[in-house]
N, C-alpha and C. Protein backbone atom coordinates (compact mmCIF):
# COMPACT_ATOMS: atom_id res chain seq x y z
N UNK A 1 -65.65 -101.83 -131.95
CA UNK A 1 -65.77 -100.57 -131.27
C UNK A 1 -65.93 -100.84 -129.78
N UNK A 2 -65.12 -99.98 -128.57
CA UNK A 2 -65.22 -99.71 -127.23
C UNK A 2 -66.60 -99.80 -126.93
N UNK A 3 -67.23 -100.14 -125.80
CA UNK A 3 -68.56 -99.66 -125.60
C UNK A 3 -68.10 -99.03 -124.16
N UNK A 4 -67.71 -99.47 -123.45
CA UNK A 4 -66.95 -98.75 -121.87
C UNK A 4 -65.69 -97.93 -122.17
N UNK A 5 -65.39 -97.02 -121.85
CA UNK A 5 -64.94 -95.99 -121.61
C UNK A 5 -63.57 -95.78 -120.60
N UNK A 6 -62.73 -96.19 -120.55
CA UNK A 6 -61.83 -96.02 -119.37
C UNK A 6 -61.36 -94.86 -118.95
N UNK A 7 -61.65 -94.14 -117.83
CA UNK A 7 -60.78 -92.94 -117.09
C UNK A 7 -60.35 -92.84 -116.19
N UNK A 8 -59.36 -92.25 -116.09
CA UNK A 8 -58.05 -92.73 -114.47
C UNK A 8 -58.25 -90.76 -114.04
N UNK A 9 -58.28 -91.36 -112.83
CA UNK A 9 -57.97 -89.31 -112.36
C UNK A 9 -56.87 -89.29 -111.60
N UNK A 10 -56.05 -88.45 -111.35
CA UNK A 10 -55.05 -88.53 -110.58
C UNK A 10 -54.95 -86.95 -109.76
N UNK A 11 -54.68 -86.76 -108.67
CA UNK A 11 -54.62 -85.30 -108.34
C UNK A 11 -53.73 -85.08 -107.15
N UNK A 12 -53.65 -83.78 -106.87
CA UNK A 12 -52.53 -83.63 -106.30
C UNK A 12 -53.22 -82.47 -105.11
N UNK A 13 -54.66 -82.08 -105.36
CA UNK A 13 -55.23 -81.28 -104.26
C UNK A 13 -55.45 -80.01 -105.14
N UNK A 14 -54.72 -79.76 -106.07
CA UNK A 14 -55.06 -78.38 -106.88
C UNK A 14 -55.78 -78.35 -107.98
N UNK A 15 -55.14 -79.48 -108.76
CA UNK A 15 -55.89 -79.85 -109.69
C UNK A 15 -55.94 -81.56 -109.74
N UNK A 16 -56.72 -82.26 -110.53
CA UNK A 16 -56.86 -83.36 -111.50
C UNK A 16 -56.50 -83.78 -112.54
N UNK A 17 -55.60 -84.74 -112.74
CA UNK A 17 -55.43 -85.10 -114.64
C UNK A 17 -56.26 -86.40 -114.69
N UNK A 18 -57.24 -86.04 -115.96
CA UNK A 18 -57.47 -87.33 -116.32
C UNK A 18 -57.22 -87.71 -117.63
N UNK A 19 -56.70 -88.75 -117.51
CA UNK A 19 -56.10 -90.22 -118.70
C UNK A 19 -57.17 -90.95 -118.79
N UNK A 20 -57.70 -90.40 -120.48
CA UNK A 20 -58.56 -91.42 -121.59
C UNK A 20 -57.81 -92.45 -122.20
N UNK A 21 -57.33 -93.56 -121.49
CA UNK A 21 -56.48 -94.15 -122.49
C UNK A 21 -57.23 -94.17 -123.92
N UNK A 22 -58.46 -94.48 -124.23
CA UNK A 22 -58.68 -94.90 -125.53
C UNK A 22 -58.15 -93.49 -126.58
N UNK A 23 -58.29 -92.58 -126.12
CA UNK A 23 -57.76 -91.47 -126.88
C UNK A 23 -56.02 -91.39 -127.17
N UNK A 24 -55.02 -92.15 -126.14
CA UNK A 24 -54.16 -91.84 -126.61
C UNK A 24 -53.45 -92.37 -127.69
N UNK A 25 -52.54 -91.82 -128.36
CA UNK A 25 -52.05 -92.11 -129.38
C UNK A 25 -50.59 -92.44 -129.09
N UNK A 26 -50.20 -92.50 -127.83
CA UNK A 26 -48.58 -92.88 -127.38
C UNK A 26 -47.63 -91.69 -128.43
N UNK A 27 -47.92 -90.35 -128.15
CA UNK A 27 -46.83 -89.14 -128.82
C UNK A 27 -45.59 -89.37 -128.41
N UNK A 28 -45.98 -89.57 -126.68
CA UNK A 28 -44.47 -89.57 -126.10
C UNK A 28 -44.37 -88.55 -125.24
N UNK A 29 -45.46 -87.01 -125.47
CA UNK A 29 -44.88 -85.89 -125.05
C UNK A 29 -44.84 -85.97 -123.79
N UNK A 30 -45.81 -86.17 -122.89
CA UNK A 30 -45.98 -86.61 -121.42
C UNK A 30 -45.15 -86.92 -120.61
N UNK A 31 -44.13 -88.20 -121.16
CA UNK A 31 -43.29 -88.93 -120.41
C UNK A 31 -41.78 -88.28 -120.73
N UNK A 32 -41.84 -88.00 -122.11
CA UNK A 32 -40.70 -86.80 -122.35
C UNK A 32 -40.22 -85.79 -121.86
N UNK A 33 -41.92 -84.90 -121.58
CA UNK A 33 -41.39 -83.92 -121.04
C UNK A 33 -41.45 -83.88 -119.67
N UNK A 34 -41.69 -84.24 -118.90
CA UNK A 34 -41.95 -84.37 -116.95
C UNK A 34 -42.04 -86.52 -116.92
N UNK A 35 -40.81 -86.59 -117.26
CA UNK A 35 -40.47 -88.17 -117.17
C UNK A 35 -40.88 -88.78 -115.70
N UNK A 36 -40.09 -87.63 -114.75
CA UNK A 36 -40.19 -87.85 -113.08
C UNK A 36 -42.03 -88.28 -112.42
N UNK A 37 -43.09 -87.24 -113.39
CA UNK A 37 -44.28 -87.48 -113.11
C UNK A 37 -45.05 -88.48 -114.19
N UNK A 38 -44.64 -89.13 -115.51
CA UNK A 38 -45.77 -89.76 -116.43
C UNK A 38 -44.56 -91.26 -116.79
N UNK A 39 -44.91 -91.92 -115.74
CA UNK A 39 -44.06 -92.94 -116.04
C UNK A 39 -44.83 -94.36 -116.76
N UNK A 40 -44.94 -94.54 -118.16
CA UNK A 40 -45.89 -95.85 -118.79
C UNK A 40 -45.28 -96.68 -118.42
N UNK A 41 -44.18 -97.46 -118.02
CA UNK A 41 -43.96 -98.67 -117.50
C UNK A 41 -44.41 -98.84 -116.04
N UNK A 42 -44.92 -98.38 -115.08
CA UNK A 42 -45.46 -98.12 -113.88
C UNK A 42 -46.42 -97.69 -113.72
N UNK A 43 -47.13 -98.55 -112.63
CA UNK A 43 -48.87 -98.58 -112.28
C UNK A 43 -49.04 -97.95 -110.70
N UNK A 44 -49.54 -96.98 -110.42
CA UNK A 44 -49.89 -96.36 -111.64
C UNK A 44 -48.89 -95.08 -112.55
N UNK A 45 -49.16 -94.90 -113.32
CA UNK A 45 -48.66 -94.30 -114.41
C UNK A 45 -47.97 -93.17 -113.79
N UNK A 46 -48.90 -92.36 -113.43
CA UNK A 46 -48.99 -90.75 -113.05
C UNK A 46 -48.33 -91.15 -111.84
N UNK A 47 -47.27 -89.63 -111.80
CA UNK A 47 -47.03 -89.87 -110.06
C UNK A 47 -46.96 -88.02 -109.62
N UNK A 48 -48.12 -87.79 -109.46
CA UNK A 48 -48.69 -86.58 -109.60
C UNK A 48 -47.75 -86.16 -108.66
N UNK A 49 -47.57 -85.97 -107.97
CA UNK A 49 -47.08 -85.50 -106.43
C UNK A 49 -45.58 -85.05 -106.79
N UNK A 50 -44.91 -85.44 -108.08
CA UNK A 50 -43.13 -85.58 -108.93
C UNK A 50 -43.41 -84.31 -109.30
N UNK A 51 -44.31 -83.23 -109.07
CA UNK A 51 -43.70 -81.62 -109.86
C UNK A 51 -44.85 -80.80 -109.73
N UNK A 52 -44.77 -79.72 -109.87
CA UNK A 52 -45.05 -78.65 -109.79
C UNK A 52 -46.89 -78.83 -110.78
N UNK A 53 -47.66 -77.90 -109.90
CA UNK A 53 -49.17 -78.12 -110.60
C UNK A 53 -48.77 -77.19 -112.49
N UNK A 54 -48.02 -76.30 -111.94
CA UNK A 54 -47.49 -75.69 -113.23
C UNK A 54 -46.97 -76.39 -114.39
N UNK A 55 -45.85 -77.40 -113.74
CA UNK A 55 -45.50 -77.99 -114.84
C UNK A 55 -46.22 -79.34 -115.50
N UNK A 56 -46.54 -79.66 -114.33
CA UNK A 56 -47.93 -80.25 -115.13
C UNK A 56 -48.56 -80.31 -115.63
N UNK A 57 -49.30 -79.19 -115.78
CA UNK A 57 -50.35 -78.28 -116.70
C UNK A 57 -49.83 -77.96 -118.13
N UNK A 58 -48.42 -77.48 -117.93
CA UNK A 58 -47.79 -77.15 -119.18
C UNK A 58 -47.51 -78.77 -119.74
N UNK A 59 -47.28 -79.49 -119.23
CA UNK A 59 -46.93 -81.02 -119.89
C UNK A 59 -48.45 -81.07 -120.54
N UNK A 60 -49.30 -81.47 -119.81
CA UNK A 60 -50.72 -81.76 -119.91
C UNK A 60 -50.92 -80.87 -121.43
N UNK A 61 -50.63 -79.76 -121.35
CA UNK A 61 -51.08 -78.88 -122.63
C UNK A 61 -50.43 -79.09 -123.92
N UNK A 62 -48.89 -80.22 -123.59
CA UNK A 62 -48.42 -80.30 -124.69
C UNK A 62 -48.69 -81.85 -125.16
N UNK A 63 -50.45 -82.68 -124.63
CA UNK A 63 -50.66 -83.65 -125.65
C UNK A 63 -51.61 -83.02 -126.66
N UNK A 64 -51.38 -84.02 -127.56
CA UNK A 64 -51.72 -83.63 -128.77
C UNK A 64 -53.13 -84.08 -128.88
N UNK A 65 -53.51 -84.88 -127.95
CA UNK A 65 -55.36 -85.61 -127.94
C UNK A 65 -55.11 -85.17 -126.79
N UNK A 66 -57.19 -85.41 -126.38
CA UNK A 66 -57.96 -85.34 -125.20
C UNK A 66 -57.46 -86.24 -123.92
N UNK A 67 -56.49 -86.79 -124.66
CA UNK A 67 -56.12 -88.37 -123.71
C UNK A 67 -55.77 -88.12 -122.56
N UNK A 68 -54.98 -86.53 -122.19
CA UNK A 68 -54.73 -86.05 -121.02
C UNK A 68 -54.88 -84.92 -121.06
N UNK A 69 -56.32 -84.41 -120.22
CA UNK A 69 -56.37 -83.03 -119.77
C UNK A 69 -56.53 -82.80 -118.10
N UNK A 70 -56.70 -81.80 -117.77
CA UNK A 70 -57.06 -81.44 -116.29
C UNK A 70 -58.03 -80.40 -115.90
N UNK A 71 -58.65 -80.75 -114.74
CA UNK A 71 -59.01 -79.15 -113.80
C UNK A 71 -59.01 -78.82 -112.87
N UNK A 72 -59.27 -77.90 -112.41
CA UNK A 72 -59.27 -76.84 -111.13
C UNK A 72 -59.77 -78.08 -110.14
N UNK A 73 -59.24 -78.05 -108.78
CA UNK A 73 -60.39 -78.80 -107.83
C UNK A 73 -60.97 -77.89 -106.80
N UNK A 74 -60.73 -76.33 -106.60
CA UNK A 74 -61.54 -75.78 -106.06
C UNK A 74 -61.72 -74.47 -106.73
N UNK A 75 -62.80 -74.19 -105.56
CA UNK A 75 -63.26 -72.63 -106.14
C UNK A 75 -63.39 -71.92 -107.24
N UNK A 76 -63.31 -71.17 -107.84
CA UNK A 76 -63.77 -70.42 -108.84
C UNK A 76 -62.88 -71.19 -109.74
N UNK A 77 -61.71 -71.58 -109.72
CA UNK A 77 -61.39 -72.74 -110.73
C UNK A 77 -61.58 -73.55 -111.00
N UNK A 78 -63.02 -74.37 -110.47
CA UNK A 78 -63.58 -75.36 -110.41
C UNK A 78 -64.00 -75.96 -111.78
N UNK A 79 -63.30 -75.77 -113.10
CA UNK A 79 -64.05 -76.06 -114.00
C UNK A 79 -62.87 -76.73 -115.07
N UNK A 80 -63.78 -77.69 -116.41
CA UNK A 80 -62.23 -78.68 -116.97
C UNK A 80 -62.00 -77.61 -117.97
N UNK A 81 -60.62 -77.38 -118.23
CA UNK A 81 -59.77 -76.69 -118.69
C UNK A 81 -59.85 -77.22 -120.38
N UNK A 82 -60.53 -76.62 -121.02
CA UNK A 82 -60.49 -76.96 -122.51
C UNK A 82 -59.45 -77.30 -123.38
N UNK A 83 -58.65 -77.96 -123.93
CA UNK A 83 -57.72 -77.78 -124.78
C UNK A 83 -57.90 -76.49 -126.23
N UNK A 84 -57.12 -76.14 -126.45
CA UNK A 84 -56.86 -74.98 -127.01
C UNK A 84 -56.71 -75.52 -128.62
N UNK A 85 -57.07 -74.89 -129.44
CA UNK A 85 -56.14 -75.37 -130.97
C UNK A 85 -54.62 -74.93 -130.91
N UNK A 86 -53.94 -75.58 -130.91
CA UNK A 86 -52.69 -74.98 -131.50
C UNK A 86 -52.21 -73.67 -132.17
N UNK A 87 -53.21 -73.91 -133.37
CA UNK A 87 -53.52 -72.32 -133.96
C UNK A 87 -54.57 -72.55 -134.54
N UNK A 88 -54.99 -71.53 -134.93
CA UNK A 88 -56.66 -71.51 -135.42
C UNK A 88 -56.26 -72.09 -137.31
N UNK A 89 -55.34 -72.53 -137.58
CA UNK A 89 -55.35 -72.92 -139.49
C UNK A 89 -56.39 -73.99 -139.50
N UNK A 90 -56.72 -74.16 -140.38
CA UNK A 90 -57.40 -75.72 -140.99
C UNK A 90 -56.27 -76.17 -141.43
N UNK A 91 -56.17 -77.03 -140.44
CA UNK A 91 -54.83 -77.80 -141.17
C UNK A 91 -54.92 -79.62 -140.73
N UNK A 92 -54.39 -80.34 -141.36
CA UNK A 92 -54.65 -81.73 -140.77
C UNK A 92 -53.38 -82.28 -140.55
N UNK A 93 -52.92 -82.61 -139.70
CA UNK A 93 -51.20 -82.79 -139.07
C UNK A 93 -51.39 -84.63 -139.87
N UNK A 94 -49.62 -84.91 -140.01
CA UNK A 94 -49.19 -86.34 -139.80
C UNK A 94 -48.04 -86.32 -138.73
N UNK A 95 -48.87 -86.89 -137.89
CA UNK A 95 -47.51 -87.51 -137.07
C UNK A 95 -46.73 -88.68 -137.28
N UNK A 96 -44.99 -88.18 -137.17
CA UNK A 96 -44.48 -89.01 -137.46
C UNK A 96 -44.79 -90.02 -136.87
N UNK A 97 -44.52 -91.52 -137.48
CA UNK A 97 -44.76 -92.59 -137.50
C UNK A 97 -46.05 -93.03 -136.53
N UNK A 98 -47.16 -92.30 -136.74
CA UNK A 98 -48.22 -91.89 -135.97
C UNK A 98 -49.49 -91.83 -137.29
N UNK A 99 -50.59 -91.50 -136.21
CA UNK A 99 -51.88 -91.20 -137.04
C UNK A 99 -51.81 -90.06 -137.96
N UNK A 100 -53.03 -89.64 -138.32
CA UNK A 100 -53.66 -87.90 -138.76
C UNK A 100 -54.32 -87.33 -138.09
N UNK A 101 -54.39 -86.46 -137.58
CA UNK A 101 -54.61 -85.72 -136.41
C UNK A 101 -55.86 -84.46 -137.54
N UNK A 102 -57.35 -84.52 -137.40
CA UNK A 102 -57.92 -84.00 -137.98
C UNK A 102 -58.27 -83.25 -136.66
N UNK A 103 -58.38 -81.96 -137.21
CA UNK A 103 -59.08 -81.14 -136.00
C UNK A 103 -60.42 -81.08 -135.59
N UNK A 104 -60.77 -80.78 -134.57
CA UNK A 104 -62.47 -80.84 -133.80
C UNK A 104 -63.41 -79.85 -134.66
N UNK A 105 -62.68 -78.96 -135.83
CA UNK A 105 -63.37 -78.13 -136.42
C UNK A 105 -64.10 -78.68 -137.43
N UNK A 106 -63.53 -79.63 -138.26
CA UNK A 106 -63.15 -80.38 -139.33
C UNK A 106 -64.48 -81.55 -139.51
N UNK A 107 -65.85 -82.06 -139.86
CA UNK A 107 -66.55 -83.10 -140.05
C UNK A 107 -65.42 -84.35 -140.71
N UNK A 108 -65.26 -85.69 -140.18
CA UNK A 108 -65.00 -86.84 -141.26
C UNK A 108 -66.72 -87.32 -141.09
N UNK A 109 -67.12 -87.53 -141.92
CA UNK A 109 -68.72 -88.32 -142.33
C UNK A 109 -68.30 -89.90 -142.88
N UNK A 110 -68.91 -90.77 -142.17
CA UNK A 110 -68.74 -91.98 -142.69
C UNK A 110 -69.05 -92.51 -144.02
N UNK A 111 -69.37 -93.12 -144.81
CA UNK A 111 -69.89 -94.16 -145.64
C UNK A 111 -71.42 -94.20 -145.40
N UNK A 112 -72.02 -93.99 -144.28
CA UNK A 112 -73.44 -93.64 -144.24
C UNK A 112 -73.61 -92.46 -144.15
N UNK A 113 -72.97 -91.46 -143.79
CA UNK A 113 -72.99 -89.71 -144.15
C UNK A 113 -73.51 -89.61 -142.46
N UNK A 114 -72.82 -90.57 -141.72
CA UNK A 114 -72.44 -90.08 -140.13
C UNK A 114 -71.17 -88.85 -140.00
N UNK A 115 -71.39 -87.94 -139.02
CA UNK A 115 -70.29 -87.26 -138.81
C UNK A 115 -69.71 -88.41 -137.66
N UNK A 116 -68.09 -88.51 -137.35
CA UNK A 116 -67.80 -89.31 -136.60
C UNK A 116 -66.90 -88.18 -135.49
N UNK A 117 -67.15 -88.82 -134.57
CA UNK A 117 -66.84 -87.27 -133.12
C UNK A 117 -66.75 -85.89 -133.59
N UNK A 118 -67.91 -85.45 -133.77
CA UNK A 118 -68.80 -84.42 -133.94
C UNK A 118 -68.07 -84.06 -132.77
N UNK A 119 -66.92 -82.35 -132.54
CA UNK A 119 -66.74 -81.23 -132.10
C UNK A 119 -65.23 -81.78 -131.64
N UNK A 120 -65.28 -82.89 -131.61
CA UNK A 120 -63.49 -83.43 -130.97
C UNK A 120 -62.31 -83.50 -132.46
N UNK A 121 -61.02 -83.60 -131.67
CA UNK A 121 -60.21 -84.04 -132.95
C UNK A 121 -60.22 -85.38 -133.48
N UNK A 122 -59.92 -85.61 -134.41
CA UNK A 122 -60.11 -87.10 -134.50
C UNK A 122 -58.64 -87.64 -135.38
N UNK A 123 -58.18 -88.79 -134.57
CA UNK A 123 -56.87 -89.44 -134.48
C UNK A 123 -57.20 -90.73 -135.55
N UNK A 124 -57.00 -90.30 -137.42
CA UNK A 124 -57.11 -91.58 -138.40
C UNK A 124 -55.60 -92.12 -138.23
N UNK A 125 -56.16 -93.63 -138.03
CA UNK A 125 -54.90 -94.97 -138.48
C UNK A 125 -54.28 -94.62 -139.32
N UNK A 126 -53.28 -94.48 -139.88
CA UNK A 126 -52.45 -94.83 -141.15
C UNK A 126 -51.95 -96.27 -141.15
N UNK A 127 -51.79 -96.81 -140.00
CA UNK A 127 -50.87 -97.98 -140.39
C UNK A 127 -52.07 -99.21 -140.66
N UNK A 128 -53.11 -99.37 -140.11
CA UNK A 128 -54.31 -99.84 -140.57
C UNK A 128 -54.32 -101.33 -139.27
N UNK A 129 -53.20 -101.22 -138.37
CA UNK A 129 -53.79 -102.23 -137.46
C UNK A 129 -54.69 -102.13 -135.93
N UNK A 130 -55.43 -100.54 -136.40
CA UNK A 130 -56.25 -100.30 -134.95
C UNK A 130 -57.66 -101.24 -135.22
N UNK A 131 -57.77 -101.30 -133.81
CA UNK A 131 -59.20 -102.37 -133.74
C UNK A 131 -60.26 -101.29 -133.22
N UNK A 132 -59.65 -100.18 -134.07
CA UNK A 132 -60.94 -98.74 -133.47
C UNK A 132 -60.83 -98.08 -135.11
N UNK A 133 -60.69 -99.00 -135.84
CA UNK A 133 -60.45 -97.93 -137.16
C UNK A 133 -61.81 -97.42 -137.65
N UNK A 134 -62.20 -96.35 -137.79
CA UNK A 134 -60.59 -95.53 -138.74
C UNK A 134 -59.78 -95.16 -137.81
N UNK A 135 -59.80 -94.89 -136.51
CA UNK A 135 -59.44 -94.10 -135.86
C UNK A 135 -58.42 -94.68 -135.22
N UNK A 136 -57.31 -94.15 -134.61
CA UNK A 136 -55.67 -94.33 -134.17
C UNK A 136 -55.82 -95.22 -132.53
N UNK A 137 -55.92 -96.46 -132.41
CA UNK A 137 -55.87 -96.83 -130.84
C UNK A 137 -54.10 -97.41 -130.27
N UNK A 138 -53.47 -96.31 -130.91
CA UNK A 138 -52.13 -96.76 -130.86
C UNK A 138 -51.30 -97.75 -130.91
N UNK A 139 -51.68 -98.69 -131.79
CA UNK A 139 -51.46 -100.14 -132.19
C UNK A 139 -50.29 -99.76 -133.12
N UNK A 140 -49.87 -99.24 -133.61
CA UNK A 140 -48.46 -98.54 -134.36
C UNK A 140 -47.63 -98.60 -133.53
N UNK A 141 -47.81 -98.53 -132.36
CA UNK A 141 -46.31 -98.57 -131.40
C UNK A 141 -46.04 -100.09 -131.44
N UNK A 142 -47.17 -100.92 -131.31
CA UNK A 142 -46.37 -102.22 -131.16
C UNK A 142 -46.04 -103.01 -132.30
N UNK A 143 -46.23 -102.21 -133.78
CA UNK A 143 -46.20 -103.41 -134.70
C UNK A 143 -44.93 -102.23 -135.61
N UNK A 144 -44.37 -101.16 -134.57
CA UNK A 144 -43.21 -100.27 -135.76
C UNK A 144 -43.40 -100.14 -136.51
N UNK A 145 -45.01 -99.55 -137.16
CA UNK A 145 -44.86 -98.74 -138.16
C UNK A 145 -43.85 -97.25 -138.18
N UNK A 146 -43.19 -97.34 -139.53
CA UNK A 146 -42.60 -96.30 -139.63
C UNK A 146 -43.22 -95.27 -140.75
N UNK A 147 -44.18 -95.76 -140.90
CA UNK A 147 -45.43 -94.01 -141.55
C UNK A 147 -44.65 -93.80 -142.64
């Protein structure tokens, strides 16, 4: 298990994105959808300044973890922008060739009858080579699991 925490901020004067790497799960959506601003082969990554605070925001809203959210940097918008459920179902997603995506609503309780991230979503391994298991540290991208 992590004991440090890594977070990158990046901003552009309106708002902030910050990148949890340990949360991400490499979806793809980020670099897919605003390629010009979320480049993973390049350090740094983000090149905030490539588009619009709008489309950013809308990229930002379409990851699927905490791994990238944002907020306001002034005034009455001064505050971090929650991620939303998708829709309110109880439902537990598989992503293709990806984790399980349990929602923040949802308890997993360990083997000692721990809840494990109590109010967040939580991203389970399927392919079984994360060194954060149960949980997804995107180690599936490099060993091609195909789920």
């Amino acid at each position: 298990m992590k004991n440090s925490r890594i977070i990158k901020k990046y901003t552009n004067g309106e708002i902030t994105v910050v990148w949890q790497p340990d949360e991400c799960i490499h979806s793809g959506e980020c670099y897919t959808m605003l390629p010009n601003v979320f480049k993973p082969r390049e350090r740094p990554w983000v090149k905030i300044d490539n588009a619009s605070t709008e489309e950013i925001i809308e990229t930002v809203n379409a990851c699927p973890t905490v791994a990238l959210t944002y907020y306001y940097n002034n005034g009455e918008k001064n505050q971090i922008m929650e991620k939303k459920p998708k829709d309110a179902q109880n439902k537990i997603e598989i992503f293709e060739n990806g984790p399980i995506m349990v929602p923040a609503h949802i308890n997993v309780i360990d083997s000692k009858g721990n809840i494990l991230k109590p109010g967040e979503d939580k991203l389970i391994c399927r392919c079984g080579h994360s060194a954060n298991k149960p949980f997804c540290d995107g180690s599936h991208m490099a060993k091609g699991f195909k789920g």
